[in-house]
Each structure stands twice: as C-alpha cells, then as structure tokens.
PDB file of N, CA and C in Angstrom:
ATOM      1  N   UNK A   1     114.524  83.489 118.672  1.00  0.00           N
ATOM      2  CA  UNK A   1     115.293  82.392 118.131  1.00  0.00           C
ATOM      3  C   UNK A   1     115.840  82.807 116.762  1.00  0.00           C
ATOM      4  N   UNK A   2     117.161  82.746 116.522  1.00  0.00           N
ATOM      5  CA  UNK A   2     118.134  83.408 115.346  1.00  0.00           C
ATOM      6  C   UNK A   2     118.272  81.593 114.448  1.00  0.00           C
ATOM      7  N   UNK A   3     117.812  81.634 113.341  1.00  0.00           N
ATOM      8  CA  UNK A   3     117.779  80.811 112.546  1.00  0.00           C
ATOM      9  C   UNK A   3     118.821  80.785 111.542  1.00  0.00           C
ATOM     10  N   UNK A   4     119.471  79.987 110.751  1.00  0.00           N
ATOM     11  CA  UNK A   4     120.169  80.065 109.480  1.00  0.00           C
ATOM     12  C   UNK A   4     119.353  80.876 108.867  1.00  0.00           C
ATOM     13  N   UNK A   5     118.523  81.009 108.671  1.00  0.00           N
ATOM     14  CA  UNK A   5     117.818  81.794 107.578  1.00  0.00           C
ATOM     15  C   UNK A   5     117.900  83.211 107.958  1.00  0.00           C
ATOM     16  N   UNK A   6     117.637  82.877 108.507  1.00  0.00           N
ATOM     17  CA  UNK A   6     117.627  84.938 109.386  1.00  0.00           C
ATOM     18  C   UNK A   6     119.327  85.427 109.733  1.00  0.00           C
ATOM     19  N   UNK A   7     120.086  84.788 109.661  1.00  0.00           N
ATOM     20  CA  UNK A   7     121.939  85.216 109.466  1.00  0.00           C
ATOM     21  C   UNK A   7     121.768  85.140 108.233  1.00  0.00           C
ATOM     22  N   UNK A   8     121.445  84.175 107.474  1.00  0.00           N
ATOM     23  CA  UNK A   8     121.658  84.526 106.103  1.00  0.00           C
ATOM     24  C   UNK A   8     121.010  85.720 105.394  1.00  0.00           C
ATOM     25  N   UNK A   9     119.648  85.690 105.784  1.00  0.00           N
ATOM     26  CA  UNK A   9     119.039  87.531 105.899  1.00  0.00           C
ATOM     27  C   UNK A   9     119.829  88.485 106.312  1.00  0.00           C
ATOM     28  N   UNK A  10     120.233  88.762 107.677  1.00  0.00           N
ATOM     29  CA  UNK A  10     121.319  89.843 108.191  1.00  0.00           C
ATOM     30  C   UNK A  10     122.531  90.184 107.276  1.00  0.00           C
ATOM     31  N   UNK A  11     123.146  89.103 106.418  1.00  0.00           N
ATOM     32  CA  UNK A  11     124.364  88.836 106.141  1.00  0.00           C
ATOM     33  C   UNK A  11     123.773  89.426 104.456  1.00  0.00           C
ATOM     34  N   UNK A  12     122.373  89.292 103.635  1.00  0.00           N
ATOM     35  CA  UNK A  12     122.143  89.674 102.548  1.00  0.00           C
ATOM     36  C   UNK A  12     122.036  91.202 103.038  1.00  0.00           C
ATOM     37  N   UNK A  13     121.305  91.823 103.419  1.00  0.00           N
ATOM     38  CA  UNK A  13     120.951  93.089 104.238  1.00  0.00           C
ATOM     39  C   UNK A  13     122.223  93.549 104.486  1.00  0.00           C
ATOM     40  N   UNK A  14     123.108  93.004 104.578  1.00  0.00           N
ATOM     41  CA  UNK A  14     124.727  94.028 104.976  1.00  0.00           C
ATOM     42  C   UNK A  14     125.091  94.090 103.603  1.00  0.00           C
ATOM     43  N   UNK A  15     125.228  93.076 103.255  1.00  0.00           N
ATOM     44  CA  UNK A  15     125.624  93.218 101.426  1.00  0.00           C
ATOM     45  C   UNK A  15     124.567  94.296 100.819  1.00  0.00           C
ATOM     46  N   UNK A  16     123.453  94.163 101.030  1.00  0.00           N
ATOM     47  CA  UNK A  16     122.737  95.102  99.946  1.00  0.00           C
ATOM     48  C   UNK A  16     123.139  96.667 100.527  1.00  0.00           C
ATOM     49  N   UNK A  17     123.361  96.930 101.792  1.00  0.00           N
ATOM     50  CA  UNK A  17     123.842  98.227 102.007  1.00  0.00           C
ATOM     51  C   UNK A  17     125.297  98.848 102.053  1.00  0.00           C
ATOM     52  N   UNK A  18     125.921  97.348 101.284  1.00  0.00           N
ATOM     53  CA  UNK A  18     127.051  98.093 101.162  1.00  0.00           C
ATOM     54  C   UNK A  18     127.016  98.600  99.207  1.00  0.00           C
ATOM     55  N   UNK A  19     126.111  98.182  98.482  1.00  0.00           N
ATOM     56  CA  UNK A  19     126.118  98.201  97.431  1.00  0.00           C
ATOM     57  C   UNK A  19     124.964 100.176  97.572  1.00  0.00           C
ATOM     58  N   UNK A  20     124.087  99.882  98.380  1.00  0.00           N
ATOM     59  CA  UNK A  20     123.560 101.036  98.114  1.00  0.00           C
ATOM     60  C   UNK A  20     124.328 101.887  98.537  1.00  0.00           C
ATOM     61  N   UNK A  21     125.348 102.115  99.279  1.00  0.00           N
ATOM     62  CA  UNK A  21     126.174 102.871  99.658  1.00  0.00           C
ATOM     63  C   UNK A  21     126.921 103.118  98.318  1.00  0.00           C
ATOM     64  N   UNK A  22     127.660 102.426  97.799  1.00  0.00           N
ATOM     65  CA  UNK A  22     128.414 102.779  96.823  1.00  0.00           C
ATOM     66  C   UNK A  22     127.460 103.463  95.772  1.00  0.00           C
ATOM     67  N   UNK A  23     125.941 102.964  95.257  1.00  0.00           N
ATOM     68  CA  UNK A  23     125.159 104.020  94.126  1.00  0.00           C
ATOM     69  C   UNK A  23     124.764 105.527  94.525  1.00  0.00           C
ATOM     70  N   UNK A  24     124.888 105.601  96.049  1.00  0.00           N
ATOM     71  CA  UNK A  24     124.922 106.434  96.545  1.00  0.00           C
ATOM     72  C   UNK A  24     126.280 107.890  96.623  1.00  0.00           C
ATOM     73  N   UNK A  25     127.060 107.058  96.367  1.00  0.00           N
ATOM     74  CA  UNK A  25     128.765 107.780  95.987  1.00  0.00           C
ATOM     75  C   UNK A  25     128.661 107.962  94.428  1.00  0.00           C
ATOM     76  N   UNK A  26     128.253 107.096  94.115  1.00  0.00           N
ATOM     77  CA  UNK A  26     127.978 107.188  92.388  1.00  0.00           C
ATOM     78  C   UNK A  26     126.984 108.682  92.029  1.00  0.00           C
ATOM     79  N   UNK A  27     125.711 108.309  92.378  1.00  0.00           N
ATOM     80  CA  UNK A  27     124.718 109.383  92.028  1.00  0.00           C
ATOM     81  C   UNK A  27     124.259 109.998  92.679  1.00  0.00           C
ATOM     82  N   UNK A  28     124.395 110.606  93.886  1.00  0.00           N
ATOM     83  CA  UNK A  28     124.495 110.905  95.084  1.00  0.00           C
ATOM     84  C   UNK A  28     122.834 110.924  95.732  1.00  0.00           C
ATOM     85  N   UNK A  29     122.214 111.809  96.575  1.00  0.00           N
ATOM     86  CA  UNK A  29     120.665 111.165  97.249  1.00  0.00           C
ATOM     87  C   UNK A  29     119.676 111.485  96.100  1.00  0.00           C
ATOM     88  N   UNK A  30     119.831 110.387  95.139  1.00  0.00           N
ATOM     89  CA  UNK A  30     118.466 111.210  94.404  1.00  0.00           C
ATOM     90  C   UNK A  30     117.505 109.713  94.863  1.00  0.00           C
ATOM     91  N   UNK A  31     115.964 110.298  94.020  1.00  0.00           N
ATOM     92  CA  UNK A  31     115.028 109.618  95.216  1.00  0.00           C
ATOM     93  C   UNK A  31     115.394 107.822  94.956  1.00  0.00           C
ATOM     94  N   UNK A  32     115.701 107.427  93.644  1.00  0.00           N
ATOM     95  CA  UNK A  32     115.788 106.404  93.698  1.00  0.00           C
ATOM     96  C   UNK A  32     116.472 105.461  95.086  1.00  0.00           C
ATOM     97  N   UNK A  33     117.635 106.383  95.052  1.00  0.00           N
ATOM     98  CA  UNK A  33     118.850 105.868  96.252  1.00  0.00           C
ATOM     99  C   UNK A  33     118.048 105.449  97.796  1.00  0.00           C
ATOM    100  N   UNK A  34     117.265 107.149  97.462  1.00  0.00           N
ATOM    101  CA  UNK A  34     116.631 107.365  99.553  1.00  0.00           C
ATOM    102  C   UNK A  34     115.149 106.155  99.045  1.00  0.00           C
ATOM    103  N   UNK A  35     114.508 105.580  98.273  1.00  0.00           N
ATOM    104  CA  UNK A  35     113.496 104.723  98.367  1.00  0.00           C
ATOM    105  C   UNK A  35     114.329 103.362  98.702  1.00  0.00           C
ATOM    106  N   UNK A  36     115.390 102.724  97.862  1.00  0.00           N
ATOM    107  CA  UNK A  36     115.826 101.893  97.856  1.00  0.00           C
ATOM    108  C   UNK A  36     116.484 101.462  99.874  1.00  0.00           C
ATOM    109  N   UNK A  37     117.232 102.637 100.158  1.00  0.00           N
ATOM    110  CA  UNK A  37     117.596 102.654 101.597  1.00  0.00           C
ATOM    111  C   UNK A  37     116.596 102.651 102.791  1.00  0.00           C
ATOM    112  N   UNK A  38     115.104 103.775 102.075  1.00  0.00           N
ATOM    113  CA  UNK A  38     113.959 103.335 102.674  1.00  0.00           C
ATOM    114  C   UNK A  38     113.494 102.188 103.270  1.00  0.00           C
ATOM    115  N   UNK A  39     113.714 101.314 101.659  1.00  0.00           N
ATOM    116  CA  UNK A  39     112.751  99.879 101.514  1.00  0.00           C
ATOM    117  C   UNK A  39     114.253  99.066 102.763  1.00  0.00           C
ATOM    118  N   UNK A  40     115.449  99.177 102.592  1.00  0.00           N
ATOM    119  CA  UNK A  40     116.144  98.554 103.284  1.00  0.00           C
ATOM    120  C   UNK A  40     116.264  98.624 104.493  1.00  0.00           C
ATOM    121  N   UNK A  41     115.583  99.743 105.264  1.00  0.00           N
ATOM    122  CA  UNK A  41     115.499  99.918 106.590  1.00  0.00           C
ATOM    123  C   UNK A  41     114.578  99.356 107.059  1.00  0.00           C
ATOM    124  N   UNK A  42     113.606  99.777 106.289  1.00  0.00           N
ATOM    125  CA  UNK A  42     112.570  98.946 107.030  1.00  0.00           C
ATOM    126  C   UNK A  42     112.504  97.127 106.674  1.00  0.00           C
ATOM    127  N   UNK A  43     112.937  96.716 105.978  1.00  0.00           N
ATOM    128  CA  UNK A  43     113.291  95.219 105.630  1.00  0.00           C
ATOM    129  C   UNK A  43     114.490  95.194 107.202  1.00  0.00           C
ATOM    130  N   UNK A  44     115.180  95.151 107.556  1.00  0.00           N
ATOM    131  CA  UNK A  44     115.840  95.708 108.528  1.00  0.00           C
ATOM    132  C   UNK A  44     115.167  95.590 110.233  1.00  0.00           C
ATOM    133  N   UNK A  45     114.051  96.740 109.789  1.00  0.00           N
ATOM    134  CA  UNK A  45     113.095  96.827 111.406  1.00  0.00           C
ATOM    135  C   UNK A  45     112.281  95.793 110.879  1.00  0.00           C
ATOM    136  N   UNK A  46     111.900  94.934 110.200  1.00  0.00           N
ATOM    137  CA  UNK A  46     110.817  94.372 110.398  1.00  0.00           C
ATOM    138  C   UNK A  46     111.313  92.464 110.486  1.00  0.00           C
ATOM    139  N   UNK A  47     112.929  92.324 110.187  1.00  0.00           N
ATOM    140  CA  UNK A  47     113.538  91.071 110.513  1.00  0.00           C
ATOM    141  C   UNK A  47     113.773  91.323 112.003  1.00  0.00           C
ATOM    142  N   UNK A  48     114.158  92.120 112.824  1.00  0.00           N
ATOM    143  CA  UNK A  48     114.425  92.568 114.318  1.00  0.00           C
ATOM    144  C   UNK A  48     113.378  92.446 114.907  1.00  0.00           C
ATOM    145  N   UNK A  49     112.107  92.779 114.453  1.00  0.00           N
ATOM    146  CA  UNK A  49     110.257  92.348 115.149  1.00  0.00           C
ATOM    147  C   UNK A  49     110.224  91.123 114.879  1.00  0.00           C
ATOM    148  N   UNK A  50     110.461  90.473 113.933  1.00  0.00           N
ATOM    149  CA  UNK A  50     110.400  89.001 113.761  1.00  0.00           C
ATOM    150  C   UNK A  50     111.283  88.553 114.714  1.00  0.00           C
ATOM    151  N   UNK A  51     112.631  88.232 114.968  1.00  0.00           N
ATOM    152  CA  UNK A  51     113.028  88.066 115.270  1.00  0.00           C
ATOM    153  C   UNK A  51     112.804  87.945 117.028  1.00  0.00           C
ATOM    154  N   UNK A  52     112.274  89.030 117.474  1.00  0.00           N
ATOM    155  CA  UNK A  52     111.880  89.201 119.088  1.00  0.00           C
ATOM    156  C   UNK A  52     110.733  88.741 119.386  1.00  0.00           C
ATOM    157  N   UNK A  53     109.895  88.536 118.546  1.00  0.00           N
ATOM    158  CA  UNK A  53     108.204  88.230 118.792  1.00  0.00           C
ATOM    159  C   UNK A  53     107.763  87.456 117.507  1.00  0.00           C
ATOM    160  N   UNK A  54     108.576  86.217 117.258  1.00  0.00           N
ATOM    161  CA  UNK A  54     108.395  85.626 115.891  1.00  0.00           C
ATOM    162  C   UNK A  54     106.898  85.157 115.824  1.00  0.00           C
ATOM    163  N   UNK A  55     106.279  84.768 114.988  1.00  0.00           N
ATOM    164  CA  UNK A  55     104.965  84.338 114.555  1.00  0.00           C
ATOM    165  C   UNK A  55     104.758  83.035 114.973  1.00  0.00           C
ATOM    166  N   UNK A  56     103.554  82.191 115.135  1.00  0.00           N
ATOM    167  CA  UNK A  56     103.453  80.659 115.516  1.00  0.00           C
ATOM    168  C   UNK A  56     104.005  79.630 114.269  1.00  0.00           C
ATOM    169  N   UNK A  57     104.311  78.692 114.211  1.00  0.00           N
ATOM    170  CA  UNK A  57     105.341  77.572 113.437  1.00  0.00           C
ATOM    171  C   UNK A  57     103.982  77.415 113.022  1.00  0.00           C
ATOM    172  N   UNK A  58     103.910  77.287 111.591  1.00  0.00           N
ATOM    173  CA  UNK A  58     102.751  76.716 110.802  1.00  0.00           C
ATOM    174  C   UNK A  58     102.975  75.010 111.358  1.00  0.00           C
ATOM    175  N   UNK A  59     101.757  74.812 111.026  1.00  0.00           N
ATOM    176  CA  UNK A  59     101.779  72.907 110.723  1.00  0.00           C
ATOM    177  C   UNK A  59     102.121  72.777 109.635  1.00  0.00           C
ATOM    178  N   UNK A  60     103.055  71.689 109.902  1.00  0.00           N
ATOM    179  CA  UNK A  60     103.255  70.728 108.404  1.00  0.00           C
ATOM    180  C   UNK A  60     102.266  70.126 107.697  1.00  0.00           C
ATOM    181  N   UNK A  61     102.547  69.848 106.792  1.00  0.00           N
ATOM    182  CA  UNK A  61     101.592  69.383 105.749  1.00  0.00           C
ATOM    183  C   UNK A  61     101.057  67.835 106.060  1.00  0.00           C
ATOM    184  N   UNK A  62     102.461  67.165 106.921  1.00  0.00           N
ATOM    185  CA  UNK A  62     102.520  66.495 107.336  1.00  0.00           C
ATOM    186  C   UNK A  62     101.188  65.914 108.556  1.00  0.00           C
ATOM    187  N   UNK A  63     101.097  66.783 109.314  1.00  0.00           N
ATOM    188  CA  UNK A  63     100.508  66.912 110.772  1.00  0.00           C
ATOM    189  C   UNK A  63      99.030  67.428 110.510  1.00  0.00           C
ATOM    190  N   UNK A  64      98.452  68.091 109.163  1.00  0.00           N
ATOM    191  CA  UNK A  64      97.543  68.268 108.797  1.00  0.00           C
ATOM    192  C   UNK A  64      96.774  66.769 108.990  1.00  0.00           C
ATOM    193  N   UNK A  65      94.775  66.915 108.961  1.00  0.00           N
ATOM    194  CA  UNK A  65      94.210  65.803 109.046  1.00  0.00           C
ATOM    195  C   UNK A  65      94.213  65.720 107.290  1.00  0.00           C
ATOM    196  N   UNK A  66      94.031  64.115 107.301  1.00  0.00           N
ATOM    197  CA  UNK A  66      93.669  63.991 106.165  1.00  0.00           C
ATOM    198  C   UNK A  66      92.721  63.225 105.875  1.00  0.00           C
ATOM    199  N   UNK A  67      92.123  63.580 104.895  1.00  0.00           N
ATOM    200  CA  UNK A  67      90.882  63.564 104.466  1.00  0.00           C
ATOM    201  C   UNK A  67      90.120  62.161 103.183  1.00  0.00           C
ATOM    202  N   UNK A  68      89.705  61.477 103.848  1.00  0.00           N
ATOM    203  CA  UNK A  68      89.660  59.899 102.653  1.00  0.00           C
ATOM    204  C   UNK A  68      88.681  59.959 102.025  1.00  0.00           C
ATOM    205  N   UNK A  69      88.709  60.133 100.724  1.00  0.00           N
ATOM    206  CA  UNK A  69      87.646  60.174  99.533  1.00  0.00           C
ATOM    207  C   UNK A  69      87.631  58.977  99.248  1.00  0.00           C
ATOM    208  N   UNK A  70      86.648  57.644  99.310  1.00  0.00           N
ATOM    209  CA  UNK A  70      86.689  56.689  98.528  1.00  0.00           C
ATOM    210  C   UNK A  70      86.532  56.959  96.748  1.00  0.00           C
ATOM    211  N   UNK A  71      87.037  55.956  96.152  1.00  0.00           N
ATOM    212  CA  UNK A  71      86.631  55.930  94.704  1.00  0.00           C
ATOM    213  C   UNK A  71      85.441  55.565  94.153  1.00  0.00           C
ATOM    214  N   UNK A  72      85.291  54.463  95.355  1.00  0.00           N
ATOM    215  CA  UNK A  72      83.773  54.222  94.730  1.00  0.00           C
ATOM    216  C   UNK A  72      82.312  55.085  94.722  1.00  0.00           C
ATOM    217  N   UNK A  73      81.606  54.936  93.682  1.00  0.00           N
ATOM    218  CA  UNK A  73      80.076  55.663  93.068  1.00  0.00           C
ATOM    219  C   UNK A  73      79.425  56.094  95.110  1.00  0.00           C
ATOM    220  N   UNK A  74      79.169  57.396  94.727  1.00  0.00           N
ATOM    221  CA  UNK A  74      78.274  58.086  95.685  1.00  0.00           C
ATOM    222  C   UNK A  74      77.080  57.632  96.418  1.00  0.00           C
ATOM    223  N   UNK A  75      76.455  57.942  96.831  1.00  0.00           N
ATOM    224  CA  UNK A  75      75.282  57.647  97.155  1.00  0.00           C
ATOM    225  C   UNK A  75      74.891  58.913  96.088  1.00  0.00           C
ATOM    226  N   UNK A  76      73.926  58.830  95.277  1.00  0.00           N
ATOM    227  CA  UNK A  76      73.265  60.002  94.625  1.00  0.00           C
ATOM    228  C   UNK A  76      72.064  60.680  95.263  1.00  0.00           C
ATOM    229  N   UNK A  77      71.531  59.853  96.479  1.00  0.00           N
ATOM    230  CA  UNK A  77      70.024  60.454  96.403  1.00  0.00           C
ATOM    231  C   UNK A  77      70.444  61.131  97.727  1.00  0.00           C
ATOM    232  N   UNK A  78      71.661  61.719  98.308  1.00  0.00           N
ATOM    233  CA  UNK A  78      72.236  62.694  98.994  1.00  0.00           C
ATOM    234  C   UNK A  78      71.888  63.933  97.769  1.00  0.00           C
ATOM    235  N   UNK A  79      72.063  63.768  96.796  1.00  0.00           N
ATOM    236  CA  UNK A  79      71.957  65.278  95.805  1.00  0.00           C
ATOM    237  C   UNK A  79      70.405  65.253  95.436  1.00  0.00           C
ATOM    238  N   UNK A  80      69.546  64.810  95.986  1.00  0.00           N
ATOM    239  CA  UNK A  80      68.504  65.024  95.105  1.00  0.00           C
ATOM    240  C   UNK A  80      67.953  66.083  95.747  1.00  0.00           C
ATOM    241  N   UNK A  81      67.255  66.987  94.510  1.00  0.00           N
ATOM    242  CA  UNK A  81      66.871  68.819  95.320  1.00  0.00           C
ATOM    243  C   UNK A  81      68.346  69.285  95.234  1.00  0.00           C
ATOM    244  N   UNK A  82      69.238  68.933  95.111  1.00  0.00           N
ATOM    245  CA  UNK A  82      70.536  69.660  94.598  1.00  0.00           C
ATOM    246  C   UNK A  82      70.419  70.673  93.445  1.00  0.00           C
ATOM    247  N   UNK A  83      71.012  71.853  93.426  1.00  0.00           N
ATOM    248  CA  UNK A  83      70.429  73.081  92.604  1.00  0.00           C
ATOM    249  C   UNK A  83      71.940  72.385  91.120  1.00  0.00           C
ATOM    250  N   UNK A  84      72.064  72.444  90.233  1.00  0.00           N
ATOM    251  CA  UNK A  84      72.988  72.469  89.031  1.00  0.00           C
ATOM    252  C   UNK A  84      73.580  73.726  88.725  1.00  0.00           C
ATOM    253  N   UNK A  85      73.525  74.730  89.200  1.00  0.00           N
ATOM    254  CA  UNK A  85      73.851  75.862  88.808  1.00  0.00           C
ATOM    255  C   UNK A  85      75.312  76.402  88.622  1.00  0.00           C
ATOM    256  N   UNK A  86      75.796  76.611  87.763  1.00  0.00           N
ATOM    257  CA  UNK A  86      76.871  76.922  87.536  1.00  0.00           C
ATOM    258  C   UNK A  86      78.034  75.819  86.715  1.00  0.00           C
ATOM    259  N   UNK A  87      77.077  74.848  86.680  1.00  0.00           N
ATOM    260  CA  UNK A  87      77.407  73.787  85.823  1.00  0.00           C
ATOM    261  C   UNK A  87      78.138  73.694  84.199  1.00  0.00           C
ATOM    262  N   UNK A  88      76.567  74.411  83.902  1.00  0.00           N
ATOM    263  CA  UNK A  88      76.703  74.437  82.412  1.00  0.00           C
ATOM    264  C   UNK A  88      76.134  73.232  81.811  1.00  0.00           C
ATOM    265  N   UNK A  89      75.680  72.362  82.624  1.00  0.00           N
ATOM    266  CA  UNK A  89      74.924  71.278  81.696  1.00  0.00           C
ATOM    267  C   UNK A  89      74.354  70.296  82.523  1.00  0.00           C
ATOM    268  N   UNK A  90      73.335  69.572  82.285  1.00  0.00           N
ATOM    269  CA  UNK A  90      72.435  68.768  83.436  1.00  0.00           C
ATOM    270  C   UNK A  90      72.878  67.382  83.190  1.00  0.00           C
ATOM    271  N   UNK A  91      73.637  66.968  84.230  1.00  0.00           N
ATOM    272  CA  UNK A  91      73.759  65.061  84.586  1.00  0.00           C
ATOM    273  C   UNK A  91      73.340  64.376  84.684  1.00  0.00           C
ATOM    274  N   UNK A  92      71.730  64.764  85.224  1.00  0.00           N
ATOM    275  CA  UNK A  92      70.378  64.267  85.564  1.00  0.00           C
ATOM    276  C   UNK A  92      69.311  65.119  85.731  1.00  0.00           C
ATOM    277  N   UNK A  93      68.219  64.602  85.351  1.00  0.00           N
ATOM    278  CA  UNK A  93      67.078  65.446  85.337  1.00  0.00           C
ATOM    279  C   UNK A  93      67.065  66.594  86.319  1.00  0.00           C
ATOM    280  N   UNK A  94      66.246  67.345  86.167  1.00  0.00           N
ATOM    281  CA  UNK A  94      66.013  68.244  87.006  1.00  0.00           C
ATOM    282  C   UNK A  94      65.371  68.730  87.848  1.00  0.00           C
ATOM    283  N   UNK A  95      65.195  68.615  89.226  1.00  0.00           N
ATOM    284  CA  UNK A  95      64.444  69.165  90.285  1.00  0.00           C
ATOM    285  C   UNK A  95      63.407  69.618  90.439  1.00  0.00           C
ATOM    286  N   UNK A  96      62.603  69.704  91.027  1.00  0.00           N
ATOM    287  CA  UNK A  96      61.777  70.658  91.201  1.00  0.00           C
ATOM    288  C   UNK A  96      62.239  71.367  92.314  1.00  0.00           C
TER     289      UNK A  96
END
C-alpha cells in the first residue's frame, strides 16, 4: 500500500539525488559523496521493503485501554510490609 507519505518520500529521495549528483560534478567521488549516496541507497532499499511487506498499523492512542485512577485516599494497609527504598524519606513508620 503506497501512501502520501511514501510519494512524498520517493519524490524527497529523487530530489536528494539529484543534488548529490551535482556535489558529485562539483568534487568528484571523494568519500563524503560515496557515504552520502551510500546512506541514499539504502534509504531507497529499505522504503521498497517497507513498502512490499509493510509493518502492523500501531493502535491509536485512541483504541488503547484506559486505565481509572480514582482521586480518592488509598487503602494504605495494601502497603503495609511495603519496602521505602529508594524514596529518600519515610511517610510512615517503618516495617519490620
């Protein structure tokens, strides 16, 4: 499936190789040029793998569960024997 996004990819990817082409007429293959054409080929093979075998559609943020914290006070004696560690300071006495 060919997306706006992915023509608009193809269509940046033609532009950027027509520009490396021209630094290439400019300063001819030094390594900068052949890394830059490197990195563009393979940006290149790896929109064409996407493209044929795209990845699964994340969930929206939307479609995620969500999760209800009331506001109101805890039950506390769920934490009791609860370790404090990493705190930095005690809320309530301390454990054995």
């Amino acid at each position: 499936m060919i997306t706006a996004e992915m023509n608009e990819l193809h269509r940046s990817i033609k532009t950027l190789r027509h520009h490396i082409v021209t630094l290439k007429a400019m300063y001819g293959d030094v390594d900068g040029v052949k890394r830059m054409t490197n990195d563009l080929d393979r940006l290149e093979i790896d929109l064409h793998d996407f493209e044929h075998k795209p990845p699964p559609l994340k969930a929206s943020a939307h479609e995620e569960a969500v999760i209800y914290v009331p506001d109101s006070k805890s039950d506390e004696s769920a934490w009791l024997g609860a370790q404090d560690e990493g705190l930095g300071f005690h809320s309530r006495e301390r454990t054995k």
